[in-house]
C-alpha atoms as a PDB file:
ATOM      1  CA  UNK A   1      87.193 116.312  92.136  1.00  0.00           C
ATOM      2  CA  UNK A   2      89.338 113.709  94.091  1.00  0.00           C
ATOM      3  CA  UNK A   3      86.081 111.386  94.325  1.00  0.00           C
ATOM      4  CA  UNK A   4      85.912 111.633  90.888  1.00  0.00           C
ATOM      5  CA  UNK A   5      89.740 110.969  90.258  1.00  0.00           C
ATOM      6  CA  UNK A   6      89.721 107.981  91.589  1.00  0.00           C
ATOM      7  CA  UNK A   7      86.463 106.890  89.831  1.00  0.00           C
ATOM      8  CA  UNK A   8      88.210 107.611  86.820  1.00  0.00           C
ATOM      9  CA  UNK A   9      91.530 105.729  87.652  1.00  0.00           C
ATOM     10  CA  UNK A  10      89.346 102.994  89.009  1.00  0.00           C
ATOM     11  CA  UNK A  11      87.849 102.479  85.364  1.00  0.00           C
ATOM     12  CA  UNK A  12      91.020 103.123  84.049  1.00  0.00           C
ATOM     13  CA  UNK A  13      92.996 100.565  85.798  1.00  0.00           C
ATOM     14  CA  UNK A  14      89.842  98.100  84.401  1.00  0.00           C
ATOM     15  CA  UNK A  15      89.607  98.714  80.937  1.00  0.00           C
ATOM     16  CA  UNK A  16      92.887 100.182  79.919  1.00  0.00           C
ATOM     17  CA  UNK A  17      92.703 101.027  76.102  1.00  0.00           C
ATOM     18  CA  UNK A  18      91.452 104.339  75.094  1.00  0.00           C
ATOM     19  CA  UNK A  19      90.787 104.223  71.469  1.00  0.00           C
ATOM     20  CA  UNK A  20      91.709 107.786  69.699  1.00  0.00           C
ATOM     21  CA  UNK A  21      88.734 108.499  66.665  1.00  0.00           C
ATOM     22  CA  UNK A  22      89.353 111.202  64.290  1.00  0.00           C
ATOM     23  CA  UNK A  23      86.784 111.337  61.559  1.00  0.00           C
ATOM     24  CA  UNK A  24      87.365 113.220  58.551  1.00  0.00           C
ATOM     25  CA  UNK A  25      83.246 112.411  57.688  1.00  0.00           C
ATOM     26  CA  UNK A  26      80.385 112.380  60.959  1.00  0.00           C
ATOM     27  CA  UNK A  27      79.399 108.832  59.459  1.00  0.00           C
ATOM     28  CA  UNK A  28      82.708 107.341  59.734  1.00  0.00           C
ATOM     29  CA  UNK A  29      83.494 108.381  63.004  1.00  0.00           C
ATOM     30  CA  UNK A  30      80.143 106.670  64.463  1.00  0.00           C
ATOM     31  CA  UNK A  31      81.220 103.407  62.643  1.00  0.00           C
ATOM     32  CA  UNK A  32      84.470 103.545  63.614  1.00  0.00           C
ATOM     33  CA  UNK A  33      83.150 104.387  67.526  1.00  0.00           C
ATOM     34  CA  UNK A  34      80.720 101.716  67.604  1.00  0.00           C
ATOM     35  CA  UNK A  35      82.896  99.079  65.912  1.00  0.00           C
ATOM     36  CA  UNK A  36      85.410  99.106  68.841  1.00  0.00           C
ATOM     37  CA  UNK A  37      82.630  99.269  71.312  1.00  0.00           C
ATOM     38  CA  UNK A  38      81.484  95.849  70.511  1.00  0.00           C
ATOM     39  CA  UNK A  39      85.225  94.699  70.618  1.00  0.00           C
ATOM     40  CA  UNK A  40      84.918  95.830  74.449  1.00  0.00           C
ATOM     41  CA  UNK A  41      86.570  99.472  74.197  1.00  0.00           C
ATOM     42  CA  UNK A  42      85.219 101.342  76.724  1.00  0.00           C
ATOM     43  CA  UNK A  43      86.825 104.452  76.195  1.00  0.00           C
ATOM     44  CA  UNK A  44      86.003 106.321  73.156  1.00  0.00           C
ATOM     45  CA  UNK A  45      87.910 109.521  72.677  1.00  0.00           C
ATOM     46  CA  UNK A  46      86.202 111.639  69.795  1.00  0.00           C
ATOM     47  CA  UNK A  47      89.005 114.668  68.522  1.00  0.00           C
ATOM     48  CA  UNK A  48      87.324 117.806  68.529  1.00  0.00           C
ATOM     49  CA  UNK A  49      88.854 118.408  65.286  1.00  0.00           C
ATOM     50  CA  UNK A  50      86.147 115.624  63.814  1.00  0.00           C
ATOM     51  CA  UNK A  51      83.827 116.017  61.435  1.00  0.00           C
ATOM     52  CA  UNK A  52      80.323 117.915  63.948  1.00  0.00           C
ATOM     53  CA  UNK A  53      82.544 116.332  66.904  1.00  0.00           C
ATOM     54  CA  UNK A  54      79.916 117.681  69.324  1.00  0.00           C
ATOM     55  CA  UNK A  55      76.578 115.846  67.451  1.00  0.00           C
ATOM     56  CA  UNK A  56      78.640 112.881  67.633  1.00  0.00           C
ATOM     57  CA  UNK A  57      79.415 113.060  71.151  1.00  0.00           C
ATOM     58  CA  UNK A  58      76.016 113.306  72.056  1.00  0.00           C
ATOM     59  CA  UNK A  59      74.911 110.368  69.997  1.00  0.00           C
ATOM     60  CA  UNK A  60      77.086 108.048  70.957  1.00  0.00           C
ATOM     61  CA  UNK A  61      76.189 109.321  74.307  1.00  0.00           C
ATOM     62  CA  UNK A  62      73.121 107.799  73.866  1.00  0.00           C
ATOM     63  CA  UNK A  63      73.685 105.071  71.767  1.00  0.00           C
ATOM     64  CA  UNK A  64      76.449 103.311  74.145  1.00  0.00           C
ATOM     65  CA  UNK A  65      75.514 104.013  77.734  1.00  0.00           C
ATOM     66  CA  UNK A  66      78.035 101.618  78.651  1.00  0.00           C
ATOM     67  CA  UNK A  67      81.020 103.050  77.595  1.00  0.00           C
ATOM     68  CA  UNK A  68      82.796 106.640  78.400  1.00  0.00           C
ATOM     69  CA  UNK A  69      82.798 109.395  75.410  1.00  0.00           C
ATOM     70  CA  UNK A  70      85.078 112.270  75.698  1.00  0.00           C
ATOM     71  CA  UNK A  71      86.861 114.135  73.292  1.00  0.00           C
ATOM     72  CA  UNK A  72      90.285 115.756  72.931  1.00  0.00           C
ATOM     73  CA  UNK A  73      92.795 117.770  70.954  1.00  0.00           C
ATOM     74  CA  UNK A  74      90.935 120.644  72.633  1.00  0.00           C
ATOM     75  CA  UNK A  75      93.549 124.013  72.150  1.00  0.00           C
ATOM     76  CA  UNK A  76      91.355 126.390  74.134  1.00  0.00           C
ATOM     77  CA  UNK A  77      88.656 127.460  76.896  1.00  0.00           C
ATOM     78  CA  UNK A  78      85.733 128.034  74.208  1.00  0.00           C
ATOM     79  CA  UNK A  79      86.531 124.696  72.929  1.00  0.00           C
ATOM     80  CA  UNK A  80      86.324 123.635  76.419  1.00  0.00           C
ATOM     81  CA  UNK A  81      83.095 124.474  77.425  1.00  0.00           C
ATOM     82  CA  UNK A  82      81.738 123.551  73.698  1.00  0.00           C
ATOM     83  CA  UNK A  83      82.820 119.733  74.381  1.00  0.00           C
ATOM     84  CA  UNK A  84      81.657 119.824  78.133  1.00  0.00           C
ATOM     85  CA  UNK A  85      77.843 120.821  76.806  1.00  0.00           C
ATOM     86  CA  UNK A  86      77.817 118.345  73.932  1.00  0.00           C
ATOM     87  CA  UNK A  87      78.233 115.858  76.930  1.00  0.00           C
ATOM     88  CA  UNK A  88      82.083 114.919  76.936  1.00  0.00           C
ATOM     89  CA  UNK A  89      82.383 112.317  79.622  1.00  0.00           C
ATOM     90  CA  UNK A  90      86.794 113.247  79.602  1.00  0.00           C
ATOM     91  CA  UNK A  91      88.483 115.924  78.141  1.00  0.00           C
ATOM     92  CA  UNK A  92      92.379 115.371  76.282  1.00  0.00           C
ATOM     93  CA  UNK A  93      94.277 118.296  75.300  1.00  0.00           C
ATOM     94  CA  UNK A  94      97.645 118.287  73.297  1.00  0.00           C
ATOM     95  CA  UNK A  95      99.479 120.338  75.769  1.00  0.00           C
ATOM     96  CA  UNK A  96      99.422 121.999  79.706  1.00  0.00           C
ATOM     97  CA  UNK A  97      96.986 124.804  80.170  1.00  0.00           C
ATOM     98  CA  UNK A  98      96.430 125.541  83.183  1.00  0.00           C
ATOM     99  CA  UNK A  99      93.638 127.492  82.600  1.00  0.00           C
ATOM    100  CA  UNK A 100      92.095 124.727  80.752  1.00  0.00           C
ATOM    101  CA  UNK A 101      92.785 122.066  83.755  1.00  0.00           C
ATOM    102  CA  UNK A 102      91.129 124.415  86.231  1.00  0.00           C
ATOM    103  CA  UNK A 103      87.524 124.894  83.943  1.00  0.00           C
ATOM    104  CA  UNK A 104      87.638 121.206  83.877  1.00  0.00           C
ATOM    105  CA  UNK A 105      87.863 120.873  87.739  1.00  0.00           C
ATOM    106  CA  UNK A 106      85.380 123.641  87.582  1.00  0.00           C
ATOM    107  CA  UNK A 107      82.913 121.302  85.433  1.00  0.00           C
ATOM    108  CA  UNK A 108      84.076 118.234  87.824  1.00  0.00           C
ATOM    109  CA  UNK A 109      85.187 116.618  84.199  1.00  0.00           C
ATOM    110  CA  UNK A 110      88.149 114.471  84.433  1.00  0.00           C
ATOM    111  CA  UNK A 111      90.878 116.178  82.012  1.00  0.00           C
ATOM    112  CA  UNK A 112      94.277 114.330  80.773  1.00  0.00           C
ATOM    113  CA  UNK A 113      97.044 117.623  79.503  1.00  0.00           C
ATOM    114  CA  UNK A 114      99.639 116.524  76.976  1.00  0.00           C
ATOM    115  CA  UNK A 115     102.797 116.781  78.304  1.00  0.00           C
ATOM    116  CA  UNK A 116     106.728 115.456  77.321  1.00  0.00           C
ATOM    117  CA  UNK A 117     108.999 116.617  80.169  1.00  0.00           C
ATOM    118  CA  UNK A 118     108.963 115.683  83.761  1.00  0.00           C
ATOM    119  CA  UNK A 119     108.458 119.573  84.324  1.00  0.00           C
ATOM    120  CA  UNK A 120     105.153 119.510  82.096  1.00  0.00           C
ATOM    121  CA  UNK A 121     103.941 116.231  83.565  1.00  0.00           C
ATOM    122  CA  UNK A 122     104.532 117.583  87.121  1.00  0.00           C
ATOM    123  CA  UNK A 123     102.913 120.638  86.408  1.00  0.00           C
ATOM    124  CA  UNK A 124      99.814 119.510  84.752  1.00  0.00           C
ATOM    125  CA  UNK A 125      99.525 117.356  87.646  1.00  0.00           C
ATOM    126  CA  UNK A 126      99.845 119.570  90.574  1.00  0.00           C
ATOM    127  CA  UNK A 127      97.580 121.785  88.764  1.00  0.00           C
ATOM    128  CA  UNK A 128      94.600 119.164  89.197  1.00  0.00           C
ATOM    129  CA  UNK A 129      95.487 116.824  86.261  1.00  0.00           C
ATOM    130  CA  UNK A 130      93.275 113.673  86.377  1.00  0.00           C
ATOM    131  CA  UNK A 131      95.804 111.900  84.632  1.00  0.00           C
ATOM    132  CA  UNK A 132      98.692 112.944  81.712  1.00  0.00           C
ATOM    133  CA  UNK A 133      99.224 112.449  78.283  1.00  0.00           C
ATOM    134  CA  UNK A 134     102.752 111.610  77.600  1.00  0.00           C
ATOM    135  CA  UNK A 135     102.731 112.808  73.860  1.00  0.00           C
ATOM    136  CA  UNK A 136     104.241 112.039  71.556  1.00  0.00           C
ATOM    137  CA  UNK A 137     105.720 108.986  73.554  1.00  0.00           C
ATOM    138  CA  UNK A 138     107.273 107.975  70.226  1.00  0.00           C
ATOM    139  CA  UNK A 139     109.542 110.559  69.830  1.00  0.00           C
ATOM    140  CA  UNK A 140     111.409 110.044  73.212  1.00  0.00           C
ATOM    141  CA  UNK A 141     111.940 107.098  73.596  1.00  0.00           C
ATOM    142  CA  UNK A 142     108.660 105.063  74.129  1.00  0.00           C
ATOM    143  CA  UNK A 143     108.117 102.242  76.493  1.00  0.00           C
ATOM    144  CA  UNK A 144     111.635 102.886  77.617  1.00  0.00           C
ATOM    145  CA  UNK A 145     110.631 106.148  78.842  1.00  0.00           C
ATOM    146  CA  UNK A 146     107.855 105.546  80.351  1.00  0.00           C
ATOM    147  CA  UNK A 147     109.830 103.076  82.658  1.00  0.00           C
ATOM    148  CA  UNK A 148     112.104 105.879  83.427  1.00  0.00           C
ATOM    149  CA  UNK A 149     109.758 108.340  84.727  1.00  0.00           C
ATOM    150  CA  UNK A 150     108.782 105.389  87.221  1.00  0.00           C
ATOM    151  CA  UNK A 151     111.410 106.098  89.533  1.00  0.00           C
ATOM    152  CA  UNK A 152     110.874 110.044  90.073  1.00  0.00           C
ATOM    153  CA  UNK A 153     106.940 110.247  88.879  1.00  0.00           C
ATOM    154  CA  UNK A 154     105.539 106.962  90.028  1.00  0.00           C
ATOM    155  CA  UNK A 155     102.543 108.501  91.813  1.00  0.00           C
ATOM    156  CA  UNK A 156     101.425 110.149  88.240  1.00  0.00           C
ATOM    157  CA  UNK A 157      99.288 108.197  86.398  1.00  0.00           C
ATOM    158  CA  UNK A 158     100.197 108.963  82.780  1.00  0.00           C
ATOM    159  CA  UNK A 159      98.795 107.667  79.606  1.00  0.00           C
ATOM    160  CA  UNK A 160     101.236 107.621  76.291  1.00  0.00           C
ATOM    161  CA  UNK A 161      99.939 107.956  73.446  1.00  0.00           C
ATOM    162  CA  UNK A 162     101.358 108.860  69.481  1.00  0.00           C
ATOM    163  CA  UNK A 163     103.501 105.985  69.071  1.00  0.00           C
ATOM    164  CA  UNK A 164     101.287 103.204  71.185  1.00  0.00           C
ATOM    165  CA  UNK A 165     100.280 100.193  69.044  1.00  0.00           C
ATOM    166  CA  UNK A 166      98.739  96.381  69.381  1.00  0.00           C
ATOM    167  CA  UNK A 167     102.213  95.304  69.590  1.00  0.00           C
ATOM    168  CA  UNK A 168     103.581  97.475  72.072  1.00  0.00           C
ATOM    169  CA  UNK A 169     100.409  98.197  74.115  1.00  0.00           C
ATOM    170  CA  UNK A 170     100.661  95.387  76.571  1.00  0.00           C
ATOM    171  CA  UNK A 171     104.541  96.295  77.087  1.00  0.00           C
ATOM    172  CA  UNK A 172     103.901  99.950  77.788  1.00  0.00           C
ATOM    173  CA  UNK A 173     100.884  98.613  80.591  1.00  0.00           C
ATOM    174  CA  UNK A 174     103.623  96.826  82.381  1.00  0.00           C
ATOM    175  CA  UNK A 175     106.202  99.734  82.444  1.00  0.00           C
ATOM    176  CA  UNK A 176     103.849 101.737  84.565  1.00  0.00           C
ATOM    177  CA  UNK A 177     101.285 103.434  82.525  1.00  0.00           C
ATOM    178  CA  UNK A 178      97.980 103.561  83.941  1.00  0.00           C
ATOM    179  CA  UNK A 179      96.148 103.225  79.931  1.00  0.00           C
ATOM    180  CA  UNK A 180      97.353 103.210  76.796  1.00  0.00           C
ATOM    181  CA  UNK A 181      95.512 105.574  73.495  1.00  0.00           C
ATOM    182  CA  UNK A 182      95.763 104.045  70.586  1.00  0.00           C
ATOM    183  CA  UNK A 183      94.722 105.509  66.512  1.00  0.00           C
ATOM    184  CA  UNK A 184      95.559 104.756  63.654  1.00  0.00           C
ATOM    185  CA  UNK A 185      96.400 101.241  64.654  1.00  0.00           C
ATOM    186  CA  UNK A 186      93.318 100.200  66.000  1.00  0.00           C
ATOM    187  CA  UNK A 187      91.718 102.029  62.909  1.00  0.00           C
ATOM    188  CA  UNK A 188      94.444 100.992  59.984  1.00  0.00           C
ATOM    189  CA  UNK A 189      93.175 103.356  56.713  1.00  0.00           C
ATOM    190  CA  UNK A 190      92.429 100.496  54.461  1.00  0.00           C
ATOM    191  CA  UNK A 191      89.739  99.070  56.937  1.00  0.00           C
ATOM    192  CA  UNK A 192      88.096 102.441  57.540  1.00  0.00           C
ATOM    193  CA  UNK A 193      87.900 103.335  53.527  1.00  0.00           C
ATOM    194  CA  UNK A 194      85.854  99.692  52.726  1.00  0.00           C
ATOM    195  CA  UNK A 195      84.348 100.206  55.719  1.00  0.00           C
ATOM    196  CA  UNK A 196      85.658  96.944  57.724  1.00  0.00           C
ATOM    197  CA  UNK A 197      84.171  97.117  60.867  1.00  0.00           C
ATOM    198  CA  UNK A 198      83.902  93.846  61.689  1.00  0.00           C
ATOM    199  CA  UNK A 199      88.613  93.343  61.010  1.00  0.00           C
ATOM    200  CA  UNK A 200      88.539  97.013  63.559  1.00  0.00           C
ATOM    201  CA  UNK A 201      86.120  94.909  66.246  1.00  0.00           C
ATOM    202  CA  UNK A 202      88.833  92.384  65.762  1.00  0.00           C
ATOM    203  CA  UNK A 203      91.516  94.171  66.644  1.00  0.00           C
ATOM    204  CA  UNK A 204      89.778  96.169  69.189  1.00  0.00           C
ATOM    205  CA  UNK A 205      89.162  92.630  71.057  1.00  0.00           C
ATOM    206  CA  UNK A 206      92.706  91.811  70.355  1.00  0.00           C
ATOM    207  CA  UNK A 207      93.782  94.921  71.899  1.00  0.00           C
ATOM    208  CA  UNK A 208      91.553  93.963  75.302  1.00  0.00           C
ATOM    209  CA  UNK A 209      92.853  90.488  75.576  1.00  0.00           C
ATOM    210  CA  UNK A 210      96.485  92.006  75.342  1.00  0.00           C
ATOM    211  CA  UNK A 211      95.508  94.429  77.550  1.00  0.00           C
ATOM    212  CA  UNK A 212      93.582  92.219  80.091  1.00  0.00           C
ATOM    213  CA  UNK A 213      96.630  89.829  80.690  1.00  0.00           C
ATOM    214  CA  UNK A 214      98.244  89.575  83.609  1.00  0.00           C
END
């Protein structure tokens, strides 16, 4: 698992943006995923809670070789080992389980717990944690918290997400966290119900340039 750790931060620390895709309809959710792929997202997080998340998975598997799939909101160890068959490249879940973070190591899967407090994020972590979701980093204070946990928590790599947008993205990069995971921004409602895919590439190449400056 620690060779595959640091593949994973090594991509991480490359790419940066996760974008966040949950489709209420299997058709949007493929659009939606392969729009932001040709803005040069290379992390595609499909929520379990989609519309036939796992066919999806697998298609887009196959369809963009080039970029990493994985899925998230995942609640429990059936869910688990669903998403790891249908191909999940990462695994996100909401909160720390440990139970959950030790099946992953099992698979050799890189998984990213949910957690708000410095206990939860040290836990999740010591438990075999690729990385940590600080969720939701809107609630407590956002970039500004982020920079806090620098001092204490520095060696974490955590990844905010639930209050991350193009405008604060960049900002939240440069206060320490490893990637960002962005939603409904990168997928605004208007653009996904006339189908807009080429204004979500847009934005999904805006969010890499931001992302991409030094």
């Amino acid at each position: 698992m620690k060779i595959l750790n640091q593949s994973w931060l090594s991509l991480l620390q490359q790419h940066r943006g996760i974008a966040v895709i949950r489709a209420s309809q299997y058709s949007l959710g493929y659009q939606m995923a392969l729009s932001v792929a040709r803005g040069g997202i290379s992390f595609i997080e499909i929520t379990w809670n989609s519309d036939r998340a796992p066919e999806l998975i697998a298609k887009l598997r196959e369809e963009l070789p080039e970029c990493k799939i994985g899925t998230g909101t995942l609640l429990h160890l059936a869910q688990l080992r669903d998403a790891v068959s249908a191909g999940a490249q990462f695994l996100f879940t909401p909160h720390v389980d440990i139970t959950l973070i030790h099946a992953a190591e099992e698979a050799n899967i890189p998984i990213v717990p949910g957690a708000l407090s410095p206990t939860e994020i040290v836990t999740a972590f010591n438990a075999g944690a690729s990385c940590v979701k600080v969720f939701p980093i809107q609630a407590v204070g956002g970039v500004n918290y982020i920079r806090a946990l620098q001092g204490p928590l520095g060696h974490i790599p955590l990844i905010p997400t639930g209050g991350v947008n193009m405008g604060n993205a960049r900002e939240f990069i440069a206060s320490g966290a490893i990637a960002v995971g962005l939603s409904g921004d990168l997928f605004p409602k208007a653009f996904v119900e006339a189908g807009n895919w080429d204004g979500i590439t847009q934005l999904a190449q805006s969010l890499n340039q931001s992302l991409m400056t030094n």
